[in-house]
C-alpha atoms as a PDB file:
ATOM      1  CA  UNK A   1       4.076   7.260  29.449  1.00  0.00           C
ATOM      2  CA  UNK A   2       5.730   3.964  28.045  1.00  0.00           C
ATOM      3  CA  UNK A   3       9.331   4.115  27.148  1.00  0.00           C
ATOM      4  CA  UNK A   4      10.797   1.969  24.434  1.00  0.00           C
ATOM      5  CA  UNK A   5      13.880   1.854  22.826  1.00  0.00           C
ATOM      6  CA  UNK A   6      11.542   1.912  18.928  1.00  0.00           C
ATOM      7  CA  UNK A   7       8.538   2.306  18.035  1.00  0.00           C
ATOM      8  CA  UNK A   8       7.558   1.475  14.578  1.00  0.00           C
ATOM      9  CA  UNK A   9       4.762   3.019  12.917  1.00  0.00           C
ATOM     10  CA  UNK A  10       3.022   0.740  10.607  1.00  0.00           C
ATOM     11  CA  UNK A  11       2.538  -3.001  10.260  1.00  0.00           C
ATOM     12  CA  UNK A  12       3.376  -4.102   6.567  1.00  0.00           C
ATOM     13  CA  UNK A  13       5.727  -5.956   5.716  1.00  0.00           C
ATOM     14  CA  UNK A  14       8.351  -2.986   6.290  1.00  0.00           C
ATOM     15  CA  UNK A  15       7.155  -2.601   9.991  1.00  0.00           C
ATOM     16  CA  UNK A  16       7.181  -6.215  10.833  1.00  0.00           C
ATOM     17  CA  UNK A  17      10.226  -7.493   9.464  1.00  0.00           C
ATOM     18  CA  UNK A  18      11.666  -4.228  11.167  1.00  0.00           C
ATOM     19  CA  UNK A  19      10.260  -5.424  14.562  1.00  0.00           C
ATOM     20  CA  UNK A  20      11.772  -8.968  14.036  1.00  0.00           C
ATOM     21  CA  UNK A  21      15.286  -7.093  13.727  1.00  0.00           C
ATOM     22  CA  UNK A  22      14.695  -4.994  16.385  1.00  0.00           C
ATOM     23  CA  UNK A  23      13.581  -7.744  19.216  1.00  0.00           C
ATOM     24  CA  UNK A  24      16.017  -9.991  18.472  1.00  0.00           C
ATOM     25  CA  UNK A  25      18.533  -7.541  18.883  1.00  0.00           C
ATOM     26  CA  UNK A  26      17.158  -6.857  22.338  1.00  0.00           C
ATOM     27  CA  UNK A  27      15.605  -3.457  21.688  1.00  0.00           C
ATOM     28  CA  UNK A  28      12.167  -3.102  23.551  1.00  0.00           C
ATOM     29  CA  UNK A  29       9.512  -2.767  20.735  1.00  0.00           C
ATOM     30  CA  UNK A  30       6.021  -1.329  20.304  1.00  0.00           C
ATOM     31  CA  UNK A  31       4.528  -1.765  16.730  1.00  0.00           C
ATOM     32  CA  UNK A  32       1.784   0.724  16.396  1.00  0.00           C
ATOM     33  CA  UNK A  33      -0.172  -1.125  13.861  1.00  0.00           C
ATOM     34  CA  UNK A  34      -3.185   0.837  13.136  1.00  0.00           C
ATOM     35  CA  UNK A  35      -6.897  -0.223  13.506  1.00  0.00           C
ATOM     36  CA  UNK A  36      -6.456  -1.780   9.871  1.00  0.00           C
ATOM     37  CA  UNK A  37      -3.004  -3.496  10.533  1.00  0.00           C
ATOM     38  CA  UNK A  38      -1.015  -5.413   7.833  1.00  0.00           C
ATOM     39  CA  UNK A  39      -1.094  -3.079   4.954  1.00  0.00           C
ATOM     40  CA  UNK A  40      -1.778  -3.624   0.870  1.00  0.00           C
ATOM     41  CA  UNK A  41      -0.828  -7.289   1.426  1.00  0.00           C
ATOM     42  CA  UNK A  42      -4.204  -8.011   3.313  1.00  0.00           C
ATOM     43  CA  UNK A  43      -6.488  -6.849   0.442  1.00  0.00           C
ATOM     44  CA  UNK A  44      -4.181  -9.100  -2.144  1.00  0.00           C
ATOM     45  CA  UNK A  45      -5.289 -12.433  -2.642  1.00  0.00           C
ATOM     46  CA  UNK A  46      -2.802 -14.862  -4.168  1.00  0.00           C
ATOM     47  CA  UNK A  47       1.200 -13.667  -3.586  1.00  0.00           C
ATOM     48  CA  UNK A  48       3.377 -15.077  -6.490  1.00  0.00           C
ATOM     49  CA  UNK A  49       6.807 -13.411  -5.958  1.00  0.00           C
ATOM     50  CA  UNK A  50       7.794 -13.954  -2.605  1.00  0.00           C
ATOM     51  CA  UNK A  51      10.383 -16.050  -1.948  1.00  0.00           C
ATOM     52  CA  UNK A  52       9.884 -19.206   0.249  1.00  0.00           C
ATOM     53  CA  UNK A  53       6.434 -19.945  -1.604  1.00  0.00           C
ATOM     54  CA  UNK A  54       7.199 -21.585  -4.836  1.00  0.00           C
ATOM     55  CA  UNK A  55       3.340 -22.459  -5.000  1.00  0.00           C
ATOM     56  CA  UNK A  56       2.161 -18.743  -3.492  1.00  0.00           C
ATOM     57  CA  UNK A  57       0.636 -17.456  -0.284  1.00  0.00           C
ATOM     58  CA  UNK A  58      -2.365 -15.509   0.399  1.00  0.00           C
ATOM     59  CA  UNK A  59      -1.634 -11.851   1.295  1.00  0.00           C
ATOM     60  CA  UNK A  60      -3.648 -11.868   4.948  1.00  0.00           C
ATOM     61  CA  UNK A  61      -1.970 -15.604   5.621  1.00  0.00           C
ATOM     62  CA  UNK A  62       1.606 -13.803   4.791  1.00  0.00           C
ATOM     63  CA  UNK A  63       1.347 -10.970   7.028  1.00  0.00           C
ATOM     64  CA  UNK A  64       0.002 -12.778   9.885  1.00  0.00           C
ATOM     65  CA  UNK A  65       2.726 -15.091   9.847  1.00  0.00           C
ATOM     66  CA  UNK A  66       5.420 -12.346   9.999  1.00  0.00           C
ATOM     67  CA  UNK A  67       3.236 -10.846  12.986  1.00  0.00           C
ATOM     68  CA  UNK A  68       3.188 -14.039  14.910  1.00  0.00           C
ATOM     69  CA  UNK A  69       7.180 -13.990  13.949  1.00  0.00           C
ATOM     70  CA  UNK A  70       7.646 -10.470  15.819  1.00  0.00           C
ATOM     71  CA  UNK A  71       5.420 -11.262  18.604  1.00  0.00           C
ATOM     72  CA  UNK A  72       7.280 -14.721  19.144  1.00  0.00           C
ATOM     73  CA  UNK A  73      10.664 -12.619  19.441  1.00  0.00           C
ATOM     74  CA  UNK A  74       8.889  -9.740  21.516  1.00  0.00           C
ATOM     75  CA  UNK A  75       7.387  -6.808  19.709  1.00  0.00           C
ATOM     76  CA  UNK A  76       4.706  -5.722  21.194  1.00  0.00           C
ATOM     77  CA  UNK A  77       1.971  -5.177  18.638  1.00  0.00           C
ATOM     78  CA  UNK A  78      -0.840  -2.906  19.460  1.00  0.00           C
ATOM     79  CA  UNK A  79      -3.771  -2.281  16.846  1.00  0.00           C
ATOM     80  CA  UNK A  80      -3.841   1.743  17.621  1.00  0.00           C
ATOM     81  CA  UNK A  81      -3.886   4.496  14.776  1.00  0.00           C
ATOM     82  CA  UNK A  82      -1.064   6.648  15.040  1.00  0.00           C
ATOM     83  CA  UNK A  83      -2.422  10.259  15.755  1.00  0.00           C
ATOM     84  CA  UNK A  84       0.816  12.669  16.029  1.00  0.00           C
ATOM     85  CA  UNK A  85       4.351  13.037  17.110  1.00  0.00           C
ATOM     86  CA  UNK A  86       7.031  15.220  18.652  1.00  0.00           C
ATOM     87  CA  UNK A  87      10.668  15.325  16.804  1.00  0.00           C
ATOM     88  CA  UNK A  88      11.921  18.162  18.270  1.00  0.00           C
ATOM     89  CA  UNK A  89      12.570  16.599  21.579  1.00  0.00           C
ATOM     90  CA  UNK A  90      14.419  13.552  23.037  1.00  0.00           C
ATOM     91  CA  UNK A  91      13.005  10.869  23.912  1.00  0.00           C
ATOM     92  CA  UNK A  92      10.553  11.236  21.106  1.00  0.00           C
ATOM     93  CA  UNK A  93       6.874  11.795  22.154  1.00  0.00           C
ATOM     94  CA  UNK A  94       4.054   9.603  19.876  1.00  0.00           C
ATOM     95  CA  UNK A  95       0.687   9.402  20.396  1.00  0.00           C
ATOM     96  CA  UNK A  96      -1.836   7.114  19.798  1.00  0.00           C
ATOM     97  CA  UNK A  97      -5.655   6.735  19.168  1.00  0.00           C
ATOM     98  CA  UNK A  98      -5.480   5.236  22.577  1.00  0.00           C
ATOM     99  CA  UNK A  99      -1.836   6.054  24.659  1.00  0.00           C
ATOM    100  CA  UNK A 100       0.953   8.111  24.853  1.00  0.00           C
ATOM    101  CA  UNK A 101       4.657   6.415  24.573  1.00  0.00           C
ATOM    102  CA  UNK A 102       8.161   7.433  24.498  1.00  0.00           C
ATOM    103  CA  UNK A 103      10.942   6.462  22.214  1.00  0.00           C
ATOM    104  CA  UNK A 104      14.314   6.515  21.938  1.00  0.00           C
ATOM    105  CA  UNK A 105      14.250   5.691  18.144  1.00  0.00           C
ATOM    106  CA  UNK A 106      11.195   5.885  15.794  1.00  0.00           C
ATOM    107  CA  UNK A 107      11.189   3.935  12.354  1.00  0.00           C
ATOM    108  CA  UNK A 108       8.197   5.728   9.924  1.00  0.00           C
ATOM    109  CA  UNK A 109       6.720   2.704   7.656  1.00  0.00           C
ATOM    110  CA  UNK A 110       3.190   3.629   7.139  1.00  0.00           C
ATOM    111  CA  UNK A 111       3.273   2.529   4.068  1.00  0.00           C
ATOM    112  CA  UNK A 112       0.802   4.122   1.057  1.00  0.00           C
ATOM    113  CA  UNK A 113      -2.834   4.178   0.507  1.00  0.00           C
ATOM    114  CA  UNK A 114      -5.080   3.926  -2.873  1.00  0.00           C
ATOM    115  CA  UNK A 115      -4.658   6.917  -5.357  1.00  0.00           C
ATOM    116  CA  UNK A 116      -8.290   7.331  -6.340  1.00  0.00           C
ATOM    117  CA  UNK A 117      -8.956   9.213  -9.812  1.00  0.00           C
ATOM    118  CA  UNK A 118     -10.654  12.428  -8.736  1.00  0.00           C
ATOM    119  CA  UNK A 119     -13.070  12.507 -11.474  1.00  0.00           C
ATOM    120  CA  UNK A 120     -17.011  13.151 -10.828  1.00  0.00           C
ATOM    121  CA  UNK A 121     -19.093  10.677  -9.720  1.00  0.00           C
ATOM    122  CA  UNK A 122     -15.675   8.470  -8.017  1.00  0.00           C
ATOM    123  CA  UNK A 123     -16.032   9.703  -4.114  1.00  0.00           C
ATOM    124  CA  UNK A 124     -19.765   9.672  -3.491  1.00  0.00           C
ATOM    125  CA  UNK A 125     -19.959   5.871  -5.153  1.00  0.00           C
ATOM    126  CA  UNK A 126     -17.628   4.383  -3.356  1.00  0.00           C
ATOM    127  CA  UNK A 127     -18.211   1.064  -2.051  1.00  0.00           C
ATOM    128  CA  UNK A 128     -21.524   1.340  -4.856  1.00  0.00           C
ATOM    129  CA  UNK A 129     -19.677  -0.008  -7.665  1.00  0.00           C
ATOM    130  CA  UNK A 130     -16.065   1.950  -7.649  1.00  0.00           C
ATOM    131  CA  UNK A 131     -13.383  -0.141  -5.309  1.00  0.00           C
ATOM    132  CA  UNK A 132      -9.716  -0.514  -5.106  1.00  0.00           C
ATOM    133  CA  UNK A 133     -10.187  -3.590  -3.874  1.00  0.00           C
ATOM    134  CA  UNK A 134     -10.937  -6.902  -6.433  1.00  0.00           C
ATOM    135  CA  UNK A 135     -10.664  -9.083  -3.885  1.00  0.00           C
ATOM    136  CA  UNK A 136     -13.071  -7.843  -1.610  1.00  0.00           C
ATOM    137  CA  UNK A 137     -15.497  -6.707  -3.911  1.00  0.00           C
ATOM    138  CA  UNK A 138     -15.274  -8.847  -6.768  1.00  0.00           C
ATOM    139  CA  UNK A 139     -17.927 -11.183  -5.193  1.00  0.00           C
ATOM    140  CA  UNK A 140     -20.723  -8.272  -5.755  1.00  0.00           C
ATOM    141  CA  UNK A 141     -20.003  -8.231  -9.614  1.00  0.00           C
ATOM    142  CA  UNK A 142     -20.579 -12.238 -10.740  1.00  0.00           C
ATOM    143  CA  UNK A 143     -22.105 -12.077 -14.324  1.00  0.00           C
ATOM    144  CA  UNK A 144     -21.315  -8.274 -14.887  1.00  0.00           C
ATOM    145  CA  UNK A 145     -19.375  -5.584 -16.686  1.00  0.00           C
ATOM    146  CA  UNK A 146     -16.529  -4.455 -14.742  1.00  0.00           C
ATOM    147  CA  UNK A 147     -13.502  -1.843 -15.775  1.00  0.00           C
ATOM    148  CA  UNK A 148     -10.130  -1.766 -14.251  1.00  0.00           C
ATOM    149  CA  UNK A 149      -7.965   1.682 -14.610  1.00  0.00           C
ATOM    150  CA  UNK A 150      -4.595   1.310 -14.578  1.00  0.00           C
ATOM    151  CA  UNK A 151      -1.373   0.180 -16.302  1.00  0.00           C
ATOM    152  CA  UNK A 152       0.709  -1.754 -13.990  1.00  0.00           C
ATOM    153  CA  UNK A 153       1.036  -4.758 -12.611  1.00  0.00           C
ATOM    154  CA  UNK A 154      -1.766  -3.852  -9.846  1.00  0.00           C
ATOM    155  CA  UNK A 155      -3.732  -3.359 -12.754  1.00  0.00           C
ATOM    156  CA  UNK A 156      -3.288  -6.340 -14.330  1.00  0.00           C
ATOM    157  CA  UNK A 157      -3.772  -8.908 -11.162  1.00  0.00           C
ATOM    158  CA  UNK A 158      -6.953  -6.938 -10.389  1.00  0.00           C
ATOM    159  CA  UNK A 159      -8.163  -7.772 -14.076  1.00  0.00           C
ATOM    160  CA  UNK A 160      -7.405 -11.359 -14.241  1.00  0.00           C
ATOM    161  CA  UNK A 161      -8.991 -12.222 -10.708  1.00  0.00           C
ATOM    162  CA  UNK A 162     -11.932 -10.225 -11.741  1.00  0.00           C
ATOM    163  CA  UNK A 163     -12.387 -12.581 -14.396  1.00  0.00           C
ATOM    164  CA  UNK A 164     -13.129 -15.210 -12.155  1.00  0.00           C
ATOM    165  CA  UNK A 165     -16.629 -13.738 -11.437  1.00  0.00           C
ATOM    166  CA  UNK A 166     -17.168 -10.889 -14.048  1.00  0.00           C
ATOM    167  CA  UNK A 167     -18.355 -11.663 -17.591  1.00  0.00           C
ATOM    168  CA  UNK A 168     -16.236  -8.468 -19.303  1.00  0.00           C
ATOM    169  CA  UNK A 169     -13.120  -6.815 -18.006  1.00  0.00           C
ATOM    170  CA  UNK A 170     -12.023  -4.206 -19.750  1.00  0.00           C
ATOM    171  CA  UNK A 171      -8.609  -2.586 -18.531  1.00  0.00           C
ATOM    172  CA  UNK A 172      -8.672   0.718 -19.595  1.00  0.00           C
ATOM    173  CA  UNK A 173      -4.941   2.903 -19.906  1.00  0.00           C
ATOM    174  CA  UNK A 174      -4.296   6.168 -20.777  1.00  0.00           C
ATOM    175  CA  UNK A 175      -0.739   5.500 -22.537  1.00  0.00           C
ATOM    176  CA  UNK A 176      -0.185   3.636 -25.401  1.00  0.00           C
ATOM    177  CA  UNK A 177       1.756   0.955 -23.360  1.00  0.00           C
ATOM    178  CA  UNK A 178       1.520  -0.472 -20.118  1.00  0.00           C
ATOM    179  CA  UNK A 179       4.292  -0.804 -17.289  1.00  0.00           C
ATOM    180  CA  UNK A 180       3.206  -3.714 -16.487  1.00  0.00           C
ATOM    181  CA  UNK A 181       5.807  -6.839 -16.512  1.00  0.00           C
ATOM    182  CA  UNK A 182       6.348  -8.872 -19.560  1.00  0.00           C
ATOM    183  CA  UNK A 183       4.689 -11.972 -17.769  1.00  0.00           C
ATOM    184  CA  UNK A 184       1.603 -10.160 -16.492  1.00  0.00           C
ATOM    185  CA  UNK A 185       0.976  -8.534 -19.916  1.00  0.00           C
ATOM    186  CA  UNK A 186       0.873 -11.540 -21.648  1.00  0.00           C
ATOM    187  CA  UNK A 187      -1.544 -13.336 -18.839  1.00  0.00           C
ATOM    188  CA  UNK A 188      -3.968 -10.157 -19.707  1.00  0.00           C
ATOM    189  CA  UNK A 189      -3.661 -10.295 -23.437  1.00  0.00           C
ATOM    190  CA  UNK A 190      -4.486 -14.106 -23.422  1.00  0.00           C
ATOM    191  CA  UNK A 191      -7.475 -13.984 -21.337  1.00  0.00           C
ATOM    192  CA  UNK A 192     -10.789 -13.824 -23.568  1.00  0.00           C
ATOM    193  CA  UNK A 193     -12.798 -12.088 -20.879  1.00  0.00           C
ATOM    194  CA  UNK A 194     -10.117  -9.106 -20.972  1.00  0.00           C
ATOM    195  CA  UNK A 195     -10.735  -6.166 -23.799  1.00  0.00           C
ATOM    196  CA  UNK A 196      -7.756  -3.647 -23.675  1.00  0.00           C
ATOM    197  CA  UNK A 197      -8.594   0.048 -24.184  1.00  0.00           C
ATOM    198  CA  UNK A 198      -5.233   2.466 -24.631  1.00  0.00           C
ATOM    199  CA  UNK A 199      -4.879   6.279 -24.988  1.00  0.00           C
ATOM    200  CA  UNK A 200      -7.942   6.251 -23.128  1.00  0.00           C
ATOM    201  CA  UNK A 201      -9.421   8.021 -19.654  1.00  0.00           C
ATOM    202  CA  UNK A 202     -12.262   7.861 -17.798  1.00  0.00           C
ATOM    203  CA  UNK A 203     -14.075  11.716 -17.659  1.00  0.00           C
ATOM    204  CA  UNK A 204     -16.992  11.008 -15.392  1.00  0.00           C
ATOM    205  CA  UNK A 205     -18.347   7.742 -13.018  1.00  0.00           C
ATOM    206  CA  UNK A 206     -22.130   7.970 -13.940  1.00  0.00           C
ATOM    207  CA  UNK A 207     -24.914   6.257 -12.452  1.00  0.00           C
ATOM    208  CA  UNK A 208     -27.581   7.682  -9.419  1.00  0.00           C
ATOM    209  CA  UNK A 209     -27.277   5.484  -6.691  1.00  0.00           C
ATOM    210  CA  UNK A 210     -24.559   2.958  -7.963  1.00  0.00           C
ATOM    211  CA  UNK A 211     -22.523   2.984 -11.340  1.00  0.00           C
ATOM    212  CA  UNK A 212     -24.014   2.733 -14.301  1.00  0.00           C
ATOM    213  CA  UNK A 213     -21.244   3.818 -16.719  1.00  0.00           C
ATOM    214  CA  UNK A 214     -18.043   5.850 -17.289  1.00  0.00           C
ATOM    215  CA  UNK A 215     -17.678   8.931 -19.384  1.00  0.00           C
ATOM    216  CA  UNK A 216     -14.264   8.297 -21.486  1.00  0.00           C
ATOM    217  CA  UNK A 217     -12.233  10.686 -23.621  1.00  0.00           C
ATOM    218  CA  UNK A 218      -9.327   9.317 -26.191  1.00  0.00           C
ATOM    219  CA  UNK A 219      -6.146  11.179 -24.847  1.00  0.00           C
ATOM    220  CA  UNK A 220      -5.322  10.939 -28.345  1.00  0.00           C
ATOM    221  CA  UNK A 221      -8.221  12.415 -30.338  1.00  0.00           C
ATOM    222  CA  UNK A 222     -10.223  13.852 -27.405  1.00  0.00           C
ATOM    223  CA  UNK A 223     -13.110  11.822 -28.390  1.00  0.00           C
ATOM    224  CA  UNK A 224     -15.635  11.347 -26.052  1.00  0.00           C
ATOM    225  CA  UNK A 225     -17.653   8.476 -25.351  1.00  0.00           C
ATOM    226  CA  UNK A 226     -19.760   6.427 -23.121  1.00  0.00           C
ATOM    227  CA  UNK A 227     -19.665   3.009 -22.102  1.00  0.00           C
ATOM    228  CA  UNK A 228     -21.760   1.103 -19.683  1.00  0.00           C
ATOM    229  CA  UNK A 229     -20.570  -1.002 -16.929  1.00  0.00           C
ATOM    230  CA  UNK A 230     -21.058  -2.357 -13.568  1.00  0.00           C
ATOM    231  CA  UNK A 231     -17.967  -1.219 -11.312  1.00  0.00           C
ATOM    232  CA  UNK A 232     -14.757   0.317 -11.917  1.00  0.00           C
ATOM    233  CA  UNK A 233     -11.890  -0.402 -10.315  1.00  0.00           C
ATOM    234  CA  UNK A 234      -9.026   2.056  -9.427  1.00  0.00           C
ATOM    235  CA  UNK A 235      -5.575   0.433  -9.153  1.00  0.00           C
ATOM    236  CA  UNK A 236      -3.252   3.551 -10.308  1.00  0.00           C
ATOM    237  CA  UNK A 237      -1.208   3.664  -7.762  1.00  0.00           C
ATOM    238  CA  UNK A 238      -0.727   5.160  -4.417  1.00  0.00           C
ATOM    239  CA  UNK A 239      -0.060   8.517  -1.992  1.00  0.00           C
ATOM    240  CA  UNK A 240       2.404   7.787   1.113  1.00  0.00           C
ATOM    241  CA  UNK A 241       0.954   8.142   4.462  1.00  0.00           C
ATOM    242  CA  UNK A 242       3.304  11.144   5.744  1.00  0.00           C
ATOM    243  CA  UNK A 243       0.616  14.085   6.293  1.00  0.00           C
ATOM    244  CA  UNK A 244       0.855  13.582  10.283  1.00  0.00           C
ATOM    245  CA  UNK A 245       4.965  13.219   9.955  1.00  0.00           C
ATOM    246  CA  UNK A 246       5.260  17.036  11.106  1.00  0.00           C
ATOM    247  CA  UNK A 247       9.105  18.026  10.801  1.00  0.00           C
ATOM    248  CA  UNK A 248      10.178  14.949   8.617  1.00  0.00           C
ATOM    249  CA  UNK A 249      11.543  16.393   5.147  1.00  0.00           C
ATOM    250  CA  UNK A 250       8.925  15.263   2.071  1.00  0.00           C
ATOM    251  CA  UNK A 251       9.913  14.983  -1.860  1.00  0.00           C
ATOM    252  CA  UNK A 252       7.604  16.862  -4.246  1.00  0.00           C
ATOM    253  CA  UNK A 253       5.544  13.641  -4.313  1.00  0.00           C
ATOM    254  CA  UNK A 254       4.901  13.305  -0.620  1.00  0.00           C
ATOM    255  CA  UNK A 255       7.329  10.436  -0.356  1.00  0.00           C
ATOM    256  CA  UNK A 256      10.249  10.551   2.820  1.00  0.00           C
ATOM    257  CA  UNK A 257      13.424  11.855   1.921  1.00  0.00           C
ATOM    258  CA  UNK A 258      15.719   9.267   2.585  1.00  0.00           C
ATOM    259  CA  UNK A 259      19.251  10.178   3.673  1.00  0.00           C
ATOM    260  CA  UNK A 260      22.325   7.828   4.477  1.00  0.00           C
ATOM    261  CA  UNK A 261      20.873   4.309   4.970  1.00  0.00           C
ATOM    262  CA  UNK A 262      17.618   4.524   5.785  1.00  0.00           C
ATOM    263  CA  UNK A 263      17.616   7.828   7.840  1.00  0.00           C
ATOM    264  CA  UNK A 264      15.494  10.746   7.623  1.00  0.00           C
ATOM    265  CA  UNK A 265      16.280  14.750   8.251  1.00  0.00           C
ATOM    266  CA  UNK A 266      15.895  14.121  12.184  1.00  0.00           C
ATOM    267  CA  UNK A 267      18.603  12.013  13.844  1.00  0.00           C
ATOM    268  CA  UNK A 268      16.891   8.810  15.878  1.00  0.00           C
ATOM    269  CA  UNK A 269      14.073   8.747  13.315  1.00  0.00           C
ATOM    270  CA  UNK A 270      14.366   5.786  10.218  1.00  0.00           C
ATOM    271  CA  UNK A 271      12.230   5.375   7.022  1.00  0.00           C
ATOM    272  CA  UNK A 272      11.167   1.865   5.774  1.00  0.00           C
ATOM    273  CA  UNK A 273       8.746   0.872   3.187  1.00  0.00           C
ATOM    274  CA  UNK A 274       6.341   2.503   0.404  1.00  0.00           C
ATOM    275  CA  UNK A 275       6.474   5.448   2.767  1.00  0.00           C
ATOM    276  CA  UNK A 276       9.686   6.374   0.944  1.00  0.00           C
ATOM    277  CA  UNK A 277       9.866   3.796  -1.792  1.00  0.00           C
ATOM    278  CA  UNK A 278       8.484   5.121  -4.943  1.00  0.00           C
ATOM    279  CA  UNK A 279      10.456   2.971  -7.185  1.00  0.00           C
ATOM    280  CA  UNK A 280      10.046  -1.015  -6.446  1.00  0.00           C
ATOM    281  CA  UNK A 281       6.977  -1.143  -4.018  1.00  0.00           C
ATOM    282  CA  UNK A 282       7.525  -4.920  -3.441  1.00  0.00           C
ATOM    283  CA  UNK A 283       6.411  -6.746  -0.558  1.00  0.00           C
ATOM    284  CA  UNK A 284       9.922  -8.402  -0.719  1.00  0.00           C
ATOM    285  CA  UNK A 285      11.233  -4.955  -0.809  1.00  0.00           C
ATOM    286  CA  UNK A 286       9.668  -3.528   1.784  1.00  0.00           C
ATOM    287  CA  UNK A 287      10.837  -6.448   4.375  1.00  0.00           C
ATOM    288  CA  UNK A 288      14.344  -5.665   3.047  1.00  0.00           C
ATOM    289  CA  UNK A 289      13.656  -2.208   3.795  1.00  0.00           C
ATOM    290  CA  UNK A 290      12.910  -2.720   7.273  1.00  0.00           C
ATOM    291  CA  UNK A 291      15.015  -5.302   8.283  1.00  0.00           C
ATOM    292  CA  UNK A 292      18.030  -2.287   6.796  1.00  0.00           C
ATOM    293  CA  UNK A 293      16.493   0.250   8.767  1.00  0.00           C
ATOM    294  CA  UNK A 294      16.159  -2.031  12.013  1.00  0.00           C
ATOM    295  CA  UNK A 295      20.232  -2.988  11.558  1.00  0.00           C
ATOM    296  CA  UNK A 296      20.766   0.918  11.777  1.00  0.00           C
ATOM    297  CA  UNK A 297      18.540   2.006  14.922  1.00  0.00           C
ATOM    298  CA  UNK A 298      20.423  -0.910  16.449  1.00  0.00           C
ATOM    299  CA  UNK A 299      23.630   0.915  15.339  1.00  0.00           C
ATOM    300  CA  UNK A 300      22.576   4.255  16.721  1.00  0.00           C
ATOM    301  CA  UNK A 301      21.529   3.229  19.869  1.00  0.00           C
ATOM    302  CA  UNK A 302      24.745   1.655  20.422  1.00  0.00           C
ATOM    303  CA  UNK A 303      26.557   4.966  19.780  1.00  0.00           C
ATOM    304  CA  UNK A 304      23.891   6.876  21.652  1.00  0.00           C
ATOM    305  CA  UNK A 305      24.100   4.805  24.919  1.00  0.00           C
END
């Protein structure tokens, strides 16, 4: 068993600004970073808002950067899955797809995965024309019909880069207006290949062995309609990673409860990132996030010595 003064669960941008904190402050580091390290960032193509890049920076370019910057300082960063832990003890007891490791202070930033629909015909064509994912998959739909579900600003980036290969986008919402920012909006409404459908769901993903078309119902008039296309796209949002956190206290949306400054309902254990944030859900945020909840397990270990 490995001892370390923190392990951090998760490698976005919450995790790794966390572990430059922690090393520089001394504290021996392991980064669990899952098989499928660097979170949302490394399925975004083009990042806009973070500071330091007045002309952008590609999401996988980003986070490998700030890993390079926490393995320069000392975090160890090991691409294992995080399997289960043990709160109810000290040193804290977390296992790995691969090890077992102790820890004298645990930071949870495991971020959030893609909240799919849950309508027929979504599950069993995934990956055969439904995605979360425009920049992987947009490739596969050059010259088609493509449909994007969603209302924020997710939404909207997947729509305009899908415009660079599809020949139709059409965003569909299911309110009457988006919550998208102002500047995102208008970048949607002024793009030809974009056609806007409100008040609107999708019922049903139809199609055999890939998509074919969407059933739709107006949440307005419950009309119900069909309309053909190529691939849908789910970007609706997403569900925090905190089914394996056994003992940590969970709002009614699955989110960690976060007590004074970055601390959770068992003492030693810290919360950074979309795991708790259900508000902002910034990249920028996220680093602030863990670079707060670093600053405090270097606190408590200092009173805990």
């Amino acid at each position: 068993m490995y001892m370390y003064d923190l392990i951090i669960i998760g490698s976005g941008p919450a995790g790794l600004t966390a572990g430059i904190y922690s090393t520089r402050a001394n504290l021996k580091t392991l980064i669990l970073a899952g098989g499928k390290w660097g979170g949302q960032l490394m399925l975004t193509s083009v990042v806009e808002n973070y500071p330091g890049f007045p002309q952008g920076i590609e999401g996988p370019e980003l986070m490998l950067n700030m890993r390079k910057q926490a393995e320069k300082f000392g975090a160890e960063v090991k691409e294992e899955d995080f399997i289960s832990a043990d709160f109810s003890v000290k040193p804290f007891s977390i296992v790995s797809s691969s090890n077992s490791y102790l820890a004298k202070s645990v930071i949870l930033a495991s971020g959030a995965d893609t909240l799919w629909l849950g309508v027929p015909g979504e599950k069993e064509k995934i990956g055969k024309g439904v995605s979360s994912c425009a920049t992987c998959d947009a490739a596969f739909f050059r010259n088609k019909n493509v449909i994007v579900v969603g209302g924020g600003d997710s939404a909207m980036e997947e729509a305009l880069f899908l415009t660079k290969f599809a020949d139709k986008v059409t965003l569909i919402h299911r309110r009457e207006q988006f919550r998208a920012s102002e500047i995102m909006q208008k970048r949607v409404k002024e793009n030809s290949k974009i056609t806007l459908l409100l008040n609107t769901q999708i019922k049903e993903i139809l199609g055999d062995e890939k998509v074919s078309g969407v059933t739709l119902i107006n949440s307005k008039t419950n009309e119900i309609s069909n309309l053909q296309t190529d691939g849908v796209f789910v970007a609706i949002g997403h569900v925090p990673n905190t089914k394996s956190f056994k003992g940590i206290e969970l709002d009614d949306k699955g989110f960690i409860k976060v007590k004074d400054h970055f601390k959770t309902n068992v003492e030693g254990v810290f919360v950074a990132g979309d795991v708790h944030d259900n508000e902002y859900k910034q990249a920028i945020t996220a680093a602030g996030f863990g670079c707060a909840a670093a600053l405090e397990v270097e606190r408590y270990l200092q009173n805990t010595k």
